[in-house]
C-alpha atoms as a PDB file:
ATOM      1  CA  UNK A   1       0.000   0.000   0.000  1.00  0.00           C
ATOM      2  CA  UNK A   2       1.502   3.390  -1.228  1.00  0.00           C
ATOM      3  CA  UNK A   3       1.707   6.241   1.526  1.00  0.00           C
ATOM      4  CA  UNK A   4      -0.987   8.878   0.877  1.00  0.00           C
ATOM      5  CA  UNK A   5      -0.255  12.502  -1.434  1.00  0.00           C
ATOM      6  CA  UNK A   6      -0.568  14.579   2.069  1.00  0.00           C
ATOM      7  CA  UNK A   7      -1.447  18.465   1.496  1.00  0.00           C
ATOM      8  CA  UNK A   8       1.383  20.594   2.358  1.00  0.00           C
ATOM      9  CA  UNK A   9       0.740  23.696   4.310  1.00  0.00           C
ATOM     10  CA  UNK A  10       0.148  25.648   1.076  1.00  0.00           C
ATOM     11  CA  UNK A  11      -1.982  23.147  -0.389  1.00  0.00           C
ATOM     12  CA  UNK A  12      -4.020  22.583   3.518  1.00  0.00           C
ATOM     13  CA  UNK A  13      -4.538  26.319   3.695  1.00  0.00           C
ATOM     14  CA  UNK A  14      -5.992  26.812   0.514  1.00  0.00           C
ATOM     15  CA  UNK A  15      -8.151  23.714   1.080  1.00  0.00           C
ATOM     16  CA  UNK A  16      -9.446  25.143   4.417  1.00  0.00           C
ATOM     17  CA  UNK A  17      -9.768  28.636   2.517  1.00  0.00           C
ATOM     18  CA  UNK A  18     -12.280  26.734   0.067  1.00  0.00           C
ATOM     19  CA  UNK A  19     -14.051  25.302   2.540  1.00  0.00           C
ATOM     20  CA  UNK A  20     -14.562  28.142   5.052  1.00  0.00           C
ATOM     21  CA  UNK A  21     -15.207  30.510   2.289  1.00  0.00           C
ATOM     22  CA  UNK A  22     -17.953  28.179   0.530  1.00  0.00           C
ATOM     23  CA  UNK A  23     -19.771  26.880   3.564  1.00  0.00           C
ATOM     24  CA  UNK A  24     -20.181  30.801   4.947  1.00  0.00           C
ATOM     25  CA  UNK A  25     -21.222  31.699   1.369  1.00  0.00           C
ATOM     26  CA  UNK A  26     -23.859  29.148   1.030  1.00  0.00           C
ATOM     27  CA  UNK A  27     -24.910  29.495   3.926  1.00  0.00           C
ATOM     28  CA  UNK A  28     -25.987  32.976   3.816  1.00  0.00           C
ATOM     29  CA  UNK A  29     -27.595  32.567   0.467  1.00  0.00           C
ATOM     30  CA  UNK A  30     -29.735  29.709   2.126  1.00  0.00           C
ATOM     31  CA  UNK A  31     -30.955  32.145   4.780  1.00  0.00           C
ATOM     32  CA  UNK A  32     -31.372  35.038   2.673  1.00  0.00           C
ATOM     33  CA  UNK A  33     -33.372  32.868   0.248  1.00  0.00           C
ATOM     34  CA  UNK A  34     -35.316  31.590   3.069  1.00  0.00           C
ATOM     35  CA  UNK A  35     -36.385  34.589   4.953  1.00  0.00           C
ATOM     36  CA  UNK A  36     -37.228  36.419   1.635  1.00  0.00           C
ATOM     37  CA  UNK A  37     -39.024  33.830  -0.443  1.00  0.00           C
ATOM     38  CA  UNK A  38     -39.040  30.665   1.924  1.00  0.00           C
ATOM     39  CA  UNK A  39     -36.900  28.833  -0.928  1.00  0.00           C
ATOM     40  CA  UNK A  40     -33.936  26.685  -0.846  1.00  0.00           C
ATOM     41  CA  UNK A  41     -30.637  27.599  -2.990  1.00  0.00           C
ATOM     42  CA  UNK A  42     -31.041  24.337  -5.004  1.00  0.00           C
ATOM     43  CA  UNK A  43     -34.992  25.525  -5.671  1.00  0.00           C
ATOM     44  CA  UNK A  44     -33.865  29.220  -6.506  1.00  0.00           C
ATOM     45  CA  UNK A  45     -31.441  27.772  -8.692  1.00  0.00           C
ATOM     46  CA  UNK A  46     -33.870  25.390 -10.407  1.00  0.00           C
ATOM     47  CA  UNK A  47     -36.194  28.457 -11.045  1.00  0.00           C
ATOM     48  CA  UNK A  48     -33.201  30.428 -12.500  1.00  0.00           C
ATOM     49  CA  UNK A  49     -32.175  27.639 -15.053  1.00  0.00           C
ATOM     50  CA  UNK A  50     -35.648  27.338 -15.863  1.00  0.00           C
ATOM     51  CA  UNK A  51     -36.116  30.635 -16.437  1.00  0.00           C
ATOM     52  CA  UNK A  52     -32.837  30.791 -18.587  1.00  0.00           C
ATOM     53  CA  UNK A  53     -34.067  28.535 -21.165  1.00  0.00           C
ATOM     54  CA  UNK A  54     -35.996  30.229 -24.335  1.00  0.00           C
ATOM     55  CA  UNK A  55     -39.866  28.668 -23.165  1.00  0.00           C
ATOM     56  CA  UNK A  56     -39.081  28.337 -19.793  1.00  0.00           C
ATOM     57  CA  UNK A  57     -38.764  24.574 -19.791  1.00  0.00           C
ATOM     58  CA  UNK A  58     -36.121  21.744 -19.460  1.00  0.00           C
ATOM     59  CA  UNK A  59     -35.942  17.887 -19.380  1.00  0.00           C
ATOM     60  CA  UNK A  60     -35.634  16.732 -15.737  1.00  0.00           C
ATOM     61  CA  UNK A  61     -32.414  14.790 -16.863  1.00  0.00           C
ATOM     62  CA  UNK A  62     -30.537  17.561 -18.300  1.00  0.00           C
ATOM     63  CA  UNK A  63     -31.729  20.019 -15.150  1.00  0.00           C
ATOM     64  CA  UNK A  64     -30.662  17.363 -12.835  1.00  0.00           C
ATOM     65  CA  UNK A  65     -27.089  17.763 -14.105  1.00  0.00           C
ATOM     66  CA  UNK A  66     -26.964  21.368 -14.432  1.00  0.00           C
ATOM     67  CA  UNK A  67     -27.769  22.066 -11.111  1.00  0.00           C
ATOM     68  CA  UNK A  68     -25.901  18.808  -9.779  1.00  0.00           C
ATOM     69  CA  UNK A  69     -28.083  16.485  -8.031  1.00  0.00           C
ATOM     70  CA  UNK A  70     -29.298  13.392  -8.309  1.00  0.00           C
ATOM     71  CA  UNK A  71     -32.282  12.754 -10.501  1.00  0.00           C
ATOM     72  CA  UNK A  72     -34.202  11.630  -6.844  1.00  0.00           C
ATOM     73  CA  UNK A  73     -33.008  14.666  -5.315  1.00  0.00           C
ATOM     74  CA  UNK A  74     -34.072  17.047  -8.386  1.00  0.00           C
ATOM     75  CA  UNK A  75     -38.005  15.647  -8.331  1.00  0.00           C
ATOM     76  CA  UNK A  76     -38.272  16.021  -4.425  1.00  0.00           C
ATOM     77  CA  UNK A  77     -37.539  20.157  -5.271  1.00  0.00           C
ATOM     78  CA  UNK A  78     -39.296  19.794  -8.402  1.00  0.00           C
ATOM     79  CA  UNK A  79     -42.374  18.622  -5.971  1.00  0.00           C
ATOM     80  CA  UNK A  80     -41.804  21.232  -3.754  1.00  0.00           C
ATOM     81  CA  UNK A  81     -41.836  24.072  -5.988  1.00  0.00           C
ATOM     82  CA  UNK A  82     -44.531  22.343  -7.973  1.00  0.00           C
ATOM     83  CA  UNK A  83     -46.712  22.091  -4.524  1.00  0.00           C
ATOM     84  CA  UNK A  84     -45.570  26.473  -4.381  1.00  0.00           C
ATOM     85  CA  UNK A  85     -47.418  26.527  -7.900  1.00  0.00           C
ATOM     86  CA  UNK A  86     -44.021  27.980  -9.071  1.00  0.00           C
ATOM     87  CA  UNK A  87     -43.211  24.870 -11.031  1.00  0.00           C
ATOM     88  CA  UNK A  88     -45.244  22.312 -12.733  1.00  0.00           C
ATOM     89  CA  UNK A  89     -44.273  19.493 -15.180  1.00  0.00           C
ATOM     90  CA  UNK A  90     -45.192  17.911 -18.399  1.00  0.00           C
ATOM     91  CA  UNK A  91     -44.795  14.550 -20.754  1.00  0.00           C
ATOM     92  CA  UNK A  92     -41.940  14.758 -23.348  1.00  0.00           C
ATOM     93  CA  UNK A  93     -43.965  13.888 -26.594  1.00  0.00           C
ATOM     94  CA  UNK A  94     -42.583  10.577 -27.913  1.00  0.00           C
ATOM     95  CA  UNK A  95     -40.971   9.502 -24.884  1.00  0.00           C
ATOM     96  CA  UNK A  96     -43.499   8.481 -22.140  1.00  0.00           C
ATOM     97  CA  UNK A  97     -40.297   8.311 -19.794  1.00  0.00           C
ATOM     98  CA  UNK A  98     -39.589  11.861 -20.741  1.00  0.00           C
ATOM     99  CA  UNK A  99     -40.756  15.070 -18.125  1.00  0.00           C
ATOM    100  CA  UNK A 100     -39.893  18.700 -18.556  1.00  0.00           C
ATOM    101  CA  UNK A 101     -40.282  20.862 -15.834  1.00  0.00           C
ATOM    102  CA  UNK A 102     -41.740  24.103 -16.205  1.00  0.00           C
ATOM    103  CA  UNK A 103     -41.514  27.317 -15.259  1.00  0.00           C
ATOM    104  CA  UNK A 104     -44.817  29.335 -13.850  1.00  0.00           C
ATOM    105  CA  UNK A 105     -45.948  32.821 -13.891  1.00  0.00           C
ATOM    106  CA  UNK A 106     -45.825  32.625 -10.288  1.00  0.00           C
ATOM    107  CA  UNK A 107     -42.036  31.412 -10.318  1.00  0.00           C
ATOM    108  CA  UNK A 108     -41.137  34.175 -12.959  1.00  0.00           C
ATOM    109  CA  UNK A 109     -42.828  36.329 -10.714  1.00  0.00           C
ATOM    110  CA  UNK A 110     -41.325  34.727  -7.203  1.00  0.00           C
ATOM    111  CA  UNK A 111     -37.695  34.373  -8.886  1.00  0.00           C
ATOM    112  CA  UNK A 112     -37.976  38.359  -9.909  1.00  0.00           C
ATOM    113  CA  UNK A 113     -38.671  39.224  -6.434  1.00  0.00           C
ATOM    114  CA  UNK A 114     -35.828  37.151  -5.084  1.00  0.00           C
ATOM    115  CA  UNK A 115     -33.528  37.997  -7.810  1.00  0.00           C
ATOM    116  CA  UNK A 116     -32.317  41.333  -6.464  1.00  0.00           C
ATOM    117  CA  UNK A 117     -31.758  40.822  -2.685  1.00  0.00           C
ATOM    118  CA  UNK A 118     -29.911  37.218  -4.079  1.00  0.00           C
ATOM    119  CA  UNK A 119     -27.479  39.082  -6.297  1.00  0.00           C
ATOM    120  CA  UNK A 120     -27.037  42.213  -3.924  1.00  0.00           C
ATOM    121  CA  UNK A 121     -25.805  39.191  -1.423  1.00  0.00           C
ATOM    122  CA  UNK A 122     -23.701  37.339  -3.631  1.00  0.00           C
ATOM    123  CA  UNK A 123     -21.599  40.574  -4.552  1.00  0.00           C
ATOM    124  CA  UNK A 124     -21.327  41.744  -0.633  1.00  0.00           C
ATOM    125  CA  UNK A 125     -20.695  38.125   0.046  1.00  0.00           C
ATOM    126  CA  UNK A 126     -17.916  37.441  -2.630  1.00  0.00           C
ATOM    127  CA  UNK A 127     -17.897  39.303  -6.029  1.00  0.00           C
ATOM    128  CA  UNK A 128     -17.232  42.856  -4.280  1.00  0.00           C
ATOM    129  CA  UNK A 129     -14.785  40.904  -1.719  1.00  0.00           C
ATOM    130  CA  UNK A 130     -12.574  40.115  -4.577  1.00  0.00           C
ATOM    131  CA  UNK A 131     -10.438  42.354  -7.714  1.00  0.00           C
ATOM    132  CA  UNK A 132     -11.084  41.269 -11.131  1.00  0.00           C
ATOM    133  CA  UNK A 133      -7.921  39.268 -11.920  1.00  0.00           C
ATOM    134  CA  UNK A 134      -8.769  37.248  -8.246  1.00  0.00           C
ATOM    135  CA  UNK A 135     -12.184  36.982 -10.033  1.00  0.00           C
ATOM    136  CA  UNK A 136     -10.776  35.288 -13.194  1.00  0.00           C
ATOM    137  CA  UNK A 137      -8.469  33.624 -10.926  1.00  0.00           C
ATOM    138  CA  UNK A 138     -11.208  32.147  -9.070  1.00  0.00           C
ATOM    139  CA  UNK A 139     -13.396  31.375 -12.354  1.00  0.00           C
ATOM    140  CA  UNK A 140     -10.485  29.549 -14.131  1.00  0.00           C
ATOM    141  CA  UNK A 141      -9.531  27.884 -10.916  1.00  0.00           C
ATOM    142  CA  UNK A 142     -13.230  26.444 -10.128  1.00  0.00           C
ATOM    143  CA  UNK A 143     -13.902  25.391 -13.933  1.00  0.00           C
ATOM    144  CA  UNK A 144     -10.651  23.480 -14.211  1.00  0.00           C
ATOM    145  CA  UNK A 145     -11.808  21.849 -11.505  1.00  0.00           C
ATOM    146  CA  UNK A 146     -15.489  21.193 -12.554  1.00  0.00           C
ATOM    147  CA  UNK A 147     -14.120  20.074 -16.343  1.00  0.00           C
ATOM    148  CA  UNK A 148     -11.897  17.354 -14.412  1.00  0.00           C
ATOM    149  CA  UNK A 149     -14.494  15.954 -12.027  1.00  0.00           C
ATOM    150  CA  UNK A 150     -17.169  15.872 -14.642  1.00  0.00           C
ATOM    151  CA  UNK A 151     -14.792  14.568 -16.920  1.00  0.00           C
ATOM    152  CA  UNK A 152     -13.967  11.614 -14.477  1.00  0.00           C
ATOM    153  CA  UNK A 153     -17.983  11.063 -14.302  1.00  0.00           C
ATOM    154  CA  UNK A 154     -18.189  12.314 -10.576  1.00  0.00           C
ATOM    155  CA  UNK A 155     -21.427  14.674 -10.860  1.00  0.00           C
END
């Protein structure tokens, strides 16, 4: 058995910089979201990819993997929010196995409320924190890392 890679101090600190940084983060996007709207960050995010797409609309599959969960995980939300009348779903014609969810006028209309407040908190929480080239730092950094682990089928 070969002795483990072990993080150096460089390597520990930035590790414990990722994790600190993205738990606080998350964290106070999940309350903000909460007290504002009474939604989740995966169900905000579910209503913004929905509401991304041209008619409002994507196949549970490909949402699943956009906003990385599994496809168990993605219909419990999609139930939720469907329950909020903010989502509901349909058949995919000629594939009975096939469901889109949809995007409401109440979850335009909920996701417009929320959008503000959600992006004043995400630049006072990080985007404002940091200069541009830590910005592209940061973007190039996290991507690299998201192309690898997707690329090693671990999403």
């Amino acid at each position: 058995m070969t002795e483990p890679r072990w993080l150096d101090s460089e390597e520990m600190a930035a590790w414990y910089a990722f994790l600190e940084a993205s738990h606080l983060v998350v964290r106070r996007v999940e309350q903000q979201l909460r007290e504002q709207e009474g939604l989740s960050h995966p169900q905000y995010e579910i209503l913004v990819r929905l509401a991304a797409e041209p008619a409002g609309e994507m196949r549970m599959s490909e949402l699943a993997e956009h906003v990385v969960t599994s496809k168990s995980g993605l219909t419990y939300q999609i139930g939720r929010l469907e329950k909020a009348g903010l989502v509901r779903r349909r058949s995919c014609p000629g594939d009975d196995r096939g469901v889109y969810a949809v995007l409401t006028e109440d979850g335009h209309n909920t996701l417009r409320r929320a959008a503000p407040g959600h992006v004043a908190l995400v630049r006072s929480s990080l985007i404002d924190v940091l200069g541009r080239e830590q910005l592209a730092t940061l973007a190039a950094g996290l991507n690299a890392v998201t192309r690898e682990l997707r690329a090693k089928g671990e999403d």
